[in-house]
N, C-alpha and C. Protein backbone atom coordinates (compact mmCIF):
# COMPACT_ATOMS: atom_id res chain seq x y z
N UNK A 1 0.81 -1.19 0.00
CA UNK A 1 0.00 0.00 0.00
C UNK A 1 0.86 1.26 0.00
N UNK A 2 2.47 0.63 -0.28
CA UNK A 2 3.27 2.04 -0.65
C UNK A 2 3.45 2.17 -1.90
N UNK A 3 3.67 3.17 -2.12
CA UNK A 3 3.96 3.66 -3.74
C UNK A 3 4.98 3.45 -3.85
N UNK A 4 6.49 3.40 -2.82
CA UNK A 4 7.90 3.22 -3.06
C UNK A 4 7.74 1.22 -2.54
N UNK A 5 6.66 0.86 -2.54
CA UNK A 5 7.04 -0.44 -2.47
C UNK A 5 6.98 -1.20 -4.38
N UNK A 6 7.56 -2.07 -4.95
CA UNK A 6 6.89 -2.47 -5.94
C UNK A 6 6.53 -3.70 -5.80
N UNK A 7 7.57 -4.36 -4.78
CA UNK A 7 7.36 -6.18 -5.13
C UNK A 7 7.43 -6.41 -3.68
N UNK A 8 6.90 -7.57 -2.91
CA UNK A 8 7.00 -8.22 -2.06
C UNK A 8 6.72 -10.06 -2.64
N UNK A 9 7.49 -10.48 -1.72
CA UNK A 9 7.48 -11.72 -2.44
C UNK A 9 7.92 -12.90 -0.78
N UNK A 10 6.86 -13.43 -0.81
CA UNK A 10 7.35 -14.48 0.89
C UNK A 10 8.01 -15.78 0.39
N UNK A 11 8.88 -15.64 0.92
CA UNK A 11 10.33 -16.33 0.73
C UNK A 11 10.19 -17.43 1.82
N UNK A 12 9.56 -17.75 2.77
CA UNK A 12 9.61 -18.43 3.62
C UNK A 12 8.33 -18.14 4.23
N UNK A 13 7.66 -19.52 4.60
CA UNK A 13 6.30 -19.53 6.11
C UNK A 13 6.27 -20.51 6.52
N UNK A 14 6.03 -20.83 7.91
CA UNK A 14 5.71 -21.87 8.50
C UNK A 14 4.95 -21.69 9.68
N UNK A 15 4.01 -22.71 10.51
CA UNK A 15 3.73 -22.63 11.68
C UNK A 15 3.98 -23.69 12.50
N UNK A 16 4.23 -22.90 13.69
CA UNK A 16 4.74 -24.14 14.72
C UNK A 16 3.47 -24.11 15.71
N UNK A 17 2.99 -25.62 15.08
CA UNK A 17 1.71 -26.50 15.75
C UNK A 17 1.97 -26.09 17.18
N UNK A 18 2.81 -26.53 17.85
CA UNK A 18 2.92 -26.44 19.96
C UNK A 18 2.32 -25.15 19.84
N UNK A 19 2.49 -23.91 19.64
CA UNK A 19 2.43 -22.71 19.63
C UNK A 19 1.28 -21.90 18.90
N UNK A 20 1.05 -22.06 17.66
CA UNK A 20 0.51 -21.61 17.24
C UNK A 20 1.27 -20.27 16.26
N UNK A 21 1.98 -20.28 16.37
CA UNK A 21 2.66 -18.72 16.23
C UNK A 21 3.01 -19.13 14.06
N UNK A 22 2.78 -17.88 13.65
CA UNK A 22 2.67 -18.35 12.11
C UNK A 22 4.20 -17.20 12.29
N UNK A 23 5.37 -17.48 11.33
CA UNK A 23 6.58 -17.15 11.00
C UNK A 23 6.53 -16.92 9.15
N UNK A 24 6.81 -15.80 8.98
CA UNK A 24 7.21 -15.17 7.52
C UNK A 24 8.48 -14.76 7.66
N UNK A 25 8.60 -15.12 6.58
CA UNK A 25 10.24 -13.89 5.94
C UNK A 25 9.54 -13.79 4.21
N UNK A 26 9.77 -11.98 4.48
CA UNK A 26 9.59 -11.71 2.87
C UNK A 26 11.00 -10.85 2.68
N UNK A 27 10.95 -10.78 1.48
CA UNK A 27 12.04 -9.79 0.70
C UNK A 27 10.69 -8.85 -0.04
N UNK A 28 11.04 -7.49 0.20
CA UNK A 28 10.30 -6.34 -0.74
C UNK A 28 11.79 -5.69 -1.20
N UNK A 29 10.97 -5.63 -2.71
CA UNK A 29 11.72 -4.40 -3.65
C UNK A 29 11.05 -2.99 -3.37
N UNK A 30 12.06 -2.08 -3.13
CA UNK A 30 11.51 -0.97 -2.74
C UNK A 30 12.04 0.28 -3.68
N UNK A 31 11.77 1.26 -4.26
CA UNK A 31 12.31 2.06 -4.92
C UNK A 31 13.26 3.32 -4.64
N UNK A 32 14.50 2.89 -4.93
CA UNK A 32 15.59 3.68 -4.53
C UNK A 32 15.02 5.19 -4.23
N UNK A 33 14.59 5.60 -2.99
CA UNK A 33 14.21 7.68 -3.10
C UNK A 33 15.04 8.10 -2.17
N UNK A 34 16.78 8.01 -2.40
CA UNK A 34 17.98 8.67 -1.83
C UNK A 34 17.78 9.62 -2.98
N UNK A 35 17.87 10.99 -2.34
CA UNK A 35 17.77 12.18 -3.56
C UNK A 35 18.77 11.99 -4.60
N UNK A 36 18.01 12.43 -5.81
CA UNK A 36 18.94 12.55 -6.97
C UNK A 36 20.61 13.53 -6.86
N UNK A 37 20.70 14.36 -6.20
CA UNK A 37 21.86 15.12 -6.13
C UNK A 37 22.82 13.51 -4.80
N UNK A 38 22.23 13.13 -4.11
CA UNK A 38 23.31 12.16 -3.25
C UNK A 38 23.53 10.47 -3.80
N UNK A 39 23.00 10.61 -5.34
CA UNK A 39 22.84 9.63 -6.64
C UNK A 39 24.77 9.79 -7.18
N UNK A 40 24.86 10.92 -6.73
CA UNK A 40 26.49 11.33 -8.05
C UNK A 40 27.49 10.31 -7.25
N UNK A 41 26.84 9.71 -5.93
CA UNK A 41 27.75 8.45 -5.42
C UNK A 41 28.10 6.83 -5.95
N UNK A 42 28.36 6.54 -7.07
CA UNK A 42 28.11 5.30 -7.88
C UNK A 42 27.17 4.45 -6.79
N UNK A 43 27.65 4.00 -6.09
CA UNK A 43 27.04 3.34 -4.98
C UNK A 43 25.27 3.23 -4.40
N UNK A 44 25.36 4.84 -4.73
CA UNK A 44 23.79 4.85 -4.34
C UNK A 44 23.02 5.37 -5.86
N UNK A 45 23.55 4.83 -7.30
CA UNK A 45 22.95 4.72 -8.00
C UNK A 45 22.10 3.53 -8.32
N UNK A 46 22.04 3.04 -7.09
CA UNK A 46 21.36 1.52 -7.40
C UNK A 46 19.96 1.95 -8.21
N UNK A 47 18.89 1.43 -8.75
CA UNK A 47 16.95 2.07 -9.20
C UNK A 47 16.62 1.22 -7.90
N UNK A 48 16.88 -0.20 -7.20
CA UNK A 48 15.69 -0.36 -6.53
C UNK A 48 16.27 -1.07 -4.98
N UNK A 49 16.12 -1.10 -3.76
CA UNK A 49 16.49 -1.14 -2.83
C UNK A 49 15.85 -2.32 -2.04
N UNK A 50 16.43 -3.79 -1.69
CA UNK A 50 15.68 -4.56 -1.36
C UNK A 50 15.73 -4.66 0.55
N UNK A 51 14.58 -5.27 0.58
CA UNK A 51 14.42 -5.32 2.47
C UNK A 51 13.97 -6.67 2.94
N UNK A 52 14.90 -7.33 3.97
CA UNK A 52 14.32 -8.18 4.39
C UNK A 52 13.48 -8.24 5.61
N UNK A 53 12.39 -8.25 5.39
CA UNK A 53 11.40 -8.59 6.46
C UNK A 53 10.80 -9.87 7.12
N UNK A 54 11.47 -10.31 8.80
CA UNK A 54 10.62 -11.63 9.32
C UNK A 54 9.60 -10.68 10.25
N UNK A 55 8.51 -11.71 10.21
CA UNK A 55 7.17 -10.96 11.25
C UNK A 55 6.74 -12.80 12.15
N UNK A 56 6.81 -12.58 13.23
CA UNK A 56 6.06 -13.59 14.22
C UNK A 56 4.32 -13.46 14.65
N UNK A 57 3.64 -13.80 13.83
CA UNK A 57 2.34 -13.81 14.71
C UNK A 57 1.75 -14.71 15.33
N UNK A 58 1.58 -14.30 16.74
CA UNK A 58 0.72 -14.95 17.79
C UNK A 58 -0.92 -14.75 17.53
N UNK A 59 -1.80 -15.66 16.87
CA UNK A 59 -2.85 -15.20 17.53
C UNK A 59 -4.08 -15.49 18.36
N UNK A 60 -3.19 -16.40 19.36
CA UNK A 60 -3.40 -16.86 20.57
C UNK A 60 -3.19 -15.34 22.30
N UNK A 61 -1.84 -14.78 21.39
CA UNK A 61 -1.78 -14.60 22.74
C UNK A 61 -1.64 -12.76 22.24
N UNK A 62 -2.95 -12.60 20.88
CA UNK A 62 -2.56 -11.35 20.20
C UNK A 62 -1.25 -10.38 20.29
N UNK A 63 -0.24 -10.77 19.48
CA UNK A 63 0.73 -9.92 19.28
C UNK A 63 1.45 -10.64 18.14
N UNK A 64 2.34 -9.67 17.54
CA UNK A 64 3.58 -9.50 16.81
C UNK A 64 4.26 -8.89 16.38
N UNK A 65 5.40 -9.60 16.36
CA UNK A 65 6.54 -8.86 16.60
C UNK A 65 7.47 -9.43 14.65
N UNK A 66 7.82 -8.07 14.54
CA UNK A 66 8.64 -7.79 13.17
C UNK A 66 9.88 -7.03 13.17
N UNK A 67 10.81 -7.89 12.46
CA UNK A 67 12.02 -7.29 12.24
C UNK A 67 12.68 -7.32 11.05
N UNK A 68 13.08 -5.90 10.33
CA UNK A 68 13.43 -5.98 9.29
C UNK A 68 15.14 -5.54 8.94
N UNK A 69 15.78 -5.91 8.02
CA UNK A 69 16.95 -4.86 7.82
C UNK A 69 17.08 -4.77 6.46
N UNK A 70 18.16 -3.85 5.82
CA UNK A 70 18.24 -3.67 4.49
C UNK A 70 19.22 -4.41 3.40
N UNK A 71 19.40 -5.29 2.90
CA UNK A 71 19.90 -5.71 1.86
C UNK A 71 20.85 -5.43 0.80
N UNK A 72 20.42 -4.02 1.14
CA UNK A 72 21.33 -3.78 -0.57
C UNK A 72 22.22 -2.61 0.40
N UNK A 73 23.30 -2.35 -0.07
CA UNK A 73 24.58 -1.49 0.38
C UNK A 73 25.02 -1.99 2.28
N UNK A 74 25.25 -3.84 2.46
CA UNK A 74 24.96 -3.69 3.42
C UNK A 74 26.76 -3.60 3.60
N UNK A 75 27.64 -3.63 2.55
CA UNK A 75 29.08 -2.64 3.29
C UNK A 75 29.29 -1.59 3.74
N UNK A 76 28.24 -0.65 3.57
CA UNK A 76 28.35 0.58 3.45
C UNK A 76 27.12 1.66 4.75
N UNK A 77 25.99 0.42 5.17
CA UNK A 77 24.83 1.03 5.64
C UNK A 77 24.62 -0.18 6.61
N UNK A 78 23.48 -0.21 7.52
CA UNK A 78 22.86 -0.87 8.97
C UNK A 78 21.92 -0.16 8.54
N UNK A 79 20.97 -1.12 8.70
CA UNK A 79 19.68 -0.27 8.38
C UNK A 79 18.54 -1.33 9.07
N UNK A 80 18.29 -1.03 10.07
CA UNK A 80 17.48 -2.54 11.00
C UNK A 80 16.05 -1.70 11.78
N UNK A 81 15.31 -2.34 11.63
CA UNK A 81 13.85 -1.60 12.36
C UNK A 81 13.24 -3.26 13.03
N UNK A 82 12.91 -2.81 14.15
CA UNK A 82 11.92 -3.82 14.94
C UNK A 82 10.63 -3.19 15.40
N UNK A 83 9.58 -4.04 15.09
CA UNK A 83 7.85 -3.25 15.72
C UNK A 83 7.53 -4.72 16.26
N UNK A 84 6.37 -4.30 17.57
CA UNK A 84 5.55 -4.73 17.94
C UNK A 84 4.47 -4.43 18.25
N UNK A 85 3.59 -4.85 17.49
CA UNK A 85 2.63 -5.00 18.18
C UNK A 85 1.72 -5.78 19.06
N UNK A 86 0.96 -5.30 19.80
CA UNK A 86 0.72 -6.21 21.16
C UNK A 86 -1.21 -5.46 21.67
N UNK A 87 -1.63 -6.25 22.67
CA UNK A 87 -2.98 -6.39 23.38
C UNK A 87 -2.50 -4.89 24.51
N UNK A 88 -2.93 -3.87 24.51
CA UNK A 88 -2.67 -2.74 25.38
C UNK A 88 -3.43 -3.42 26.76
N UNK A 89 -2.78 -3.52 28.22
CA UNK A 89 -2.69 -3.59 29.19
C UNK A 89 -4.21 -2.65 30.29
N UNK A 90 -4.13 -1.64 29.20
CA UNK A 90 -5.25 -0.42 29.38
C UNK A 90 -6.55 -1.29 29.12
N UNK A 91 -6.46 -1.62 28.24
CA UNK A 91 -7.96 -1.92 27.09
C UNK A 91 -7.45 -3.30 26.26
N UNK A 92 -8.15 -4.55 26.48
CA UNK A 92 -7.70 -5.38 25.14
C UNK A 92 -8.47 -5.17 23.61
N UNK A 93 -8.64 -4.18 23.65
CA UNK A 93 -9.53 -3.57 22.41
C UNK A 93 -8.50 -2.83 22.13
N UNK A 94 -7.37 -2.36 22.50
CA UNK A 94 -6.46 -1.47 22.03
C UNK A 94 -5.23 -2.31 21.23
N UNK A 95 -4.73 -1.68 20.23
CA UNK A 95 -3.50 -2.23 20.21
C UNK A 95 -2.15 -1.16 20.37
N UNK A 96 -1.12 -1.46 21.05
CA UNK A 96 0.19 -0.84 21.19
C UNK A 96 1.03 -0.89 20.48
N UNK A 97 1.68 -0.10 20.02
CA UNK A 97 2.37 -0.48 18.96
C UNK A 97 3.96 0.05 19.30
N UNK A 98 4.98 -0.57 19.35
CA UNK A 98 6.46 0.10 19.71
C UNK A 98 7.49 -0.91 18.73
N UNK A 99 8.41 0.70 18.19
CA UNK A 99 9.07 0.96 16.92
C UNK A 99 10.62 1.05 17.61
N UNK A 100 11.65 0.56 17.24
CA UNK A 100 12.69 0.85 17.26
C UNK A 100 13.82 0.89 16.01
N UNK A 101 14.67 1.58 15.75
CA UNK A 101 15.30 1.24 14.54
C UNK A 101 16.44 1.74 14.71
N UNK A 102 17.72 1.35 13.84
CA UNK A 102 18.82 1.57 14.48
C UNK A 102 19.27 2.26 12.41
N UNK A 103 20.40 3.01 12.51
CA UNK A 103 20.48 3.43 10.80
C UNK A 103 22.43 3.66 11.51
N UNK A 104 23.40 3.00 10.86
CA UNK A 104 24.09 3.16 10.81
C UNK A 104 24.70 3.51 9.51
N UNK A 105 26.08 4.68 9.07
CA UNK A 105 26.31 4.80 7.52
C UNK A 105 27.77 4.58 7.80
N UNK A 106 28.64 4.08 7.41
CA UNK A 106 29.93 4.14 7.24
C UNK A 106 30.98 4.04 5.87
N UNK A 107 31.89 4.03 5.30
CA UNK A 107 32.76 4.26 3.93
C UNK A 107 32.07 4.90 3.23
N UNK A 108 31.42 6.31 3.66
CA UNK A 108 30.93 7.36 2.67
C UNK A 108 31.59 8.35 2.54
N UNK A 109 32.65 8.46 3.74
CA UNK A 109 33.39 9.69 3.88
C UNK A 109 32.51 10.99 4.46
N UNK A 110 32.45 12.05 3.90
CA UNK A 110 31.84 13.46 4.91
C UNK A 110 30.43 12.86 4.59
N UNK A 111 29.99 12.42 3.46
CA UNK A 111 28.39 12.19 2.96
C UNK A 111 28.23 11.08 4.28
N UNK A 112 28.27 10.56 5.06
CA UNK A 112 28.24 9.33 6.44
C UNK A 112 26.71 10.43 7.29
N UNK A 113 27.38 11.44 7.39
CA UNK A 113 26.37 12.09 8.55
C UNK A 113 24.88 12.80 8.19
N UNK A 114 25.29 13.24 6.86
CA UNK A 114 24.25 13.59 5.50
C UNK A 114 23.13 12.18 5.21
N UNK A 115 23.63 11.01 4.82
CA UNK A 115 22.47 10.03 4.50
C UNK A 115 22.21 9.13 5.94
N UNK A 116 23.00 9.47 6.99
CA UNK A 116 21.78 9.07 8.15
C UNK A 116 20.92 9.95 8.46
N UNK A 117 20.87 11.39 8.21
CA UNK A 117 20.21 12.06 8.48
C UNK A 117 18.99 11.74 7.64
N UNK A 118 19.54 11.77 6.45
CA UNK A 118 18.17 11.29 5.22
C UNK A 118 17.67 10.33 5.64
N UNK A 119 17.73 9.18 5.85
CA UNK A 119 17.58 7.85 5.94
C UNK A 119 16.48 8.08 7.58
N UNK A 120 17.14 8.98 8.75
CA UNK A 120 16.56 8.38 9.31
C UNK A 120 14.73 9.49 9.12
N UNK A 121 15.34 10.45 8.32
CA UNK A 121 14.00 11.56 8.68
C UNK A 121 13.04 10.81 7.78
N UNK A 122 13.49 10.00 6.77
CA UNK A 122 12.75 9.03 5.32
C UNK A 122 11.75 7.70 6.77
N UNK A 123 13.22 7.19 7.64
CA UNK A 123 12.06 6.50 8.20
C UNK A 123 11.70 6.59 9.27
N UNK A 124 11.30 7.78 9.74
CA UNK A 124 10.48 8.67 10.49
C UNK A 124 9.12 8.91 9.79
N UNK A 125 9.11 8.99 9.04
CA UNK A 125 7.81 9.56 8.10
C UNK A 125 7.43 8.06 7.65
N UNK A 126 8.16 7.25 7.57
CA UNK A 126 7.33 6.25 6.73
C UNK A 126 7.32 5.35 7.87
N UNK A 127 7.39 5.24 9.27
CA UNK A 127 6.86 4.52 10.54
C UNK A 127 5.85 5.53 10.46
N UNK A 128 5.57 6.47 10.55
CA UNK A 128 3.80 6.95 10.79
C UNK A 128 2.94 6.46 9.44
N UNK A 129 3.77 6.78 8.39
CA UNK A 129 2.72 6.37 7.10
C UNK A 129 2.62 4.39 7.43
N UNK A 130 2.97 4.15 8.09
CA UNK A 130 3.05 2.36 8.51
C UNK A 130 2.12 2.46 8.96
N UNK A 131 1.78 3.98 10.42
CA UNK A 131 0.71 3.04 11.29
C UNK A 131 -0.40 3.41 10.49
N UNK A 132 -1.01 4.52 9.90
CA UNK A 132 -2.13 4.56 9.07
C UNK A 132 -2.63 4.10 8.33
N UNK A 133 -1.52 3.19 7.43
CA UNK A 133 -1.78 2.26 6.82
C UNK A 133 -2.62 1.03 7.91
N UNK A 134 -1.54 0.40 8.47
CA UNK A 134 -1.83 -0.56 9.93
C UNK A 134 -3.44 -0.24 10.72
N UNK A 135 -3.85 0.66 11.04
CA UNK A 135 -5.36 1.17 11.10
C UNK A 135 -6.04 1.55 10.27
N UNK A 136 -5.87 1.86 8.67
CA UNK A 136 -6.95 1.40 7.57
C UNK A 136 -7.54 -0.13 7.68
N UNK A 137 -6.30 -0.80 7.67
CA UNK A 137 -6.58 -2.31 7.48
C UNK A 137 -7.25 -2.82 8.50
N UNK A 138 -6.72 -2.44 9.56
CA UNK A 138 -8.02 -3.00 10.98
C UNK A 138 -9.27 -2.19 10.71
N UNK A 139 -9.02 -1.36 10.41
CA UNK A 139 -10.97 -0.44 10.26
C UNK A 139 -11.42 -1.53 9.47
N UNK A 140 -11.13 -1.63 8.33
CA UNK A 140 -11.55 -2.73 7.38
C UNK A 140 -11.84 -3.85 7.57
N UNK A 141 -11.02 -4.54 8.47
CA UNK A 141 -11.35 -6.36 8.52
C UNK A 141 -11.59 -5.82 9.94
N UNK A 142 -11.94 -4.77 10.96
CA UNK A 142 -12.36 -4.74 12.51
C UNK A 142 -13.47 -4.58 12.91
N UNK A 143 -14.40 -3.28 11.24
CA UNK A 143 -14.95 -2.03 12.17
C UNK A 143 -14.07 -1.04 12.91
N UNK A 144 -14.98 -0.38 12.63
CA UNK A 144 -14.38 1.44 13.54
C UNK A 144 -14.69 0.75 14.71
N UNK A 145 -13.51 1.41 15.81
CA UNK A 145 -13.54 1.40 16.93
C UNK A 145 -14.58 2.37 17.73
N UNK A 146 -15.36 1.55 18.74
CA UNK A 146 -16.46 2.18 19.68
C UNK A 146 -16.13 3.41 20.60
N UNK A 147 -16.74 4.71 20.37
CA UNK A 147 -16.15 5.93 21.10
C UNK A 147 -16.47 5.50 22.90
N UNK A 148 -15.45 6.02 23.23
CA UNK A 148 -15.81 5.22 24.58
C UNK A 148 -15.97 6.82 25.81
């Protein structure tokens, strides 16, 4: 449901019967949007940027938990995000959601402090465009949530 996504493709699933818990790993192609002027780096002339994503779902004990990192320039970049989501403690009608991500850049020379900055303000904006997405889709298969 992103426009910089083009391909996702699940590379792996299984579930483990004791548990219940269903396990993915996908790879998404994502479309290179490092600005055109920080392109004059051969390196980051790649067109398309791949990500590996595993996600654990429980839905026994409602939650999951996802962790992704990045694929392509991984001599050069760290690029790792973990979410969970989980049953809020408040309300089990709620869900919580907590984001961590780590963006390391190194052998760029002065450009090092320039594309973490990009990188991390890119996924700053696209963890909120996640959760809106993430609450379209529950409105949809949930219903709107009851004003309380």
């Amino acid at each position: 449901m992103d426009r910089n996504v083009i391909s996702v493709k699940i590379v792996e699933e299984k579930r483990d019967e004791s548990t219940g818990v269903i396990y993915r790993k996908r790879i998404a192609i994502c479309r290179n949007v490092v600005p055109e002027i920080l392109r004059k780096m051969s390196i980051l002339k790649v067109p398309n940027i791949q990500l590996e994503e595993e996600s654990w779902l429980n839905p026994q004990e409602r939650n999951m938990a996802i962790r992704s990192h990045c694929l392509t320039w991984t001599q050069y970049a760290s690029l790792k995000e973990e979410s969970v989501f989980q049953e809020s403690v408040e309300n089990p009608n709620w869900t919580e959601f907590i984001q961590r991500g780590r963006i390391s850049v190194t052998g760029a020379g002065f450009l090092n402090c320039i594309l973490e900055t990009f990188a991390s303000t890119f996924l700053r904006q696209g963890a909120q465009k996640g959760i809106r997405i993430m609450e379209m889709l529950l409105k949809e298969q949930c219903g709107a949530p009851l004003a309380e």
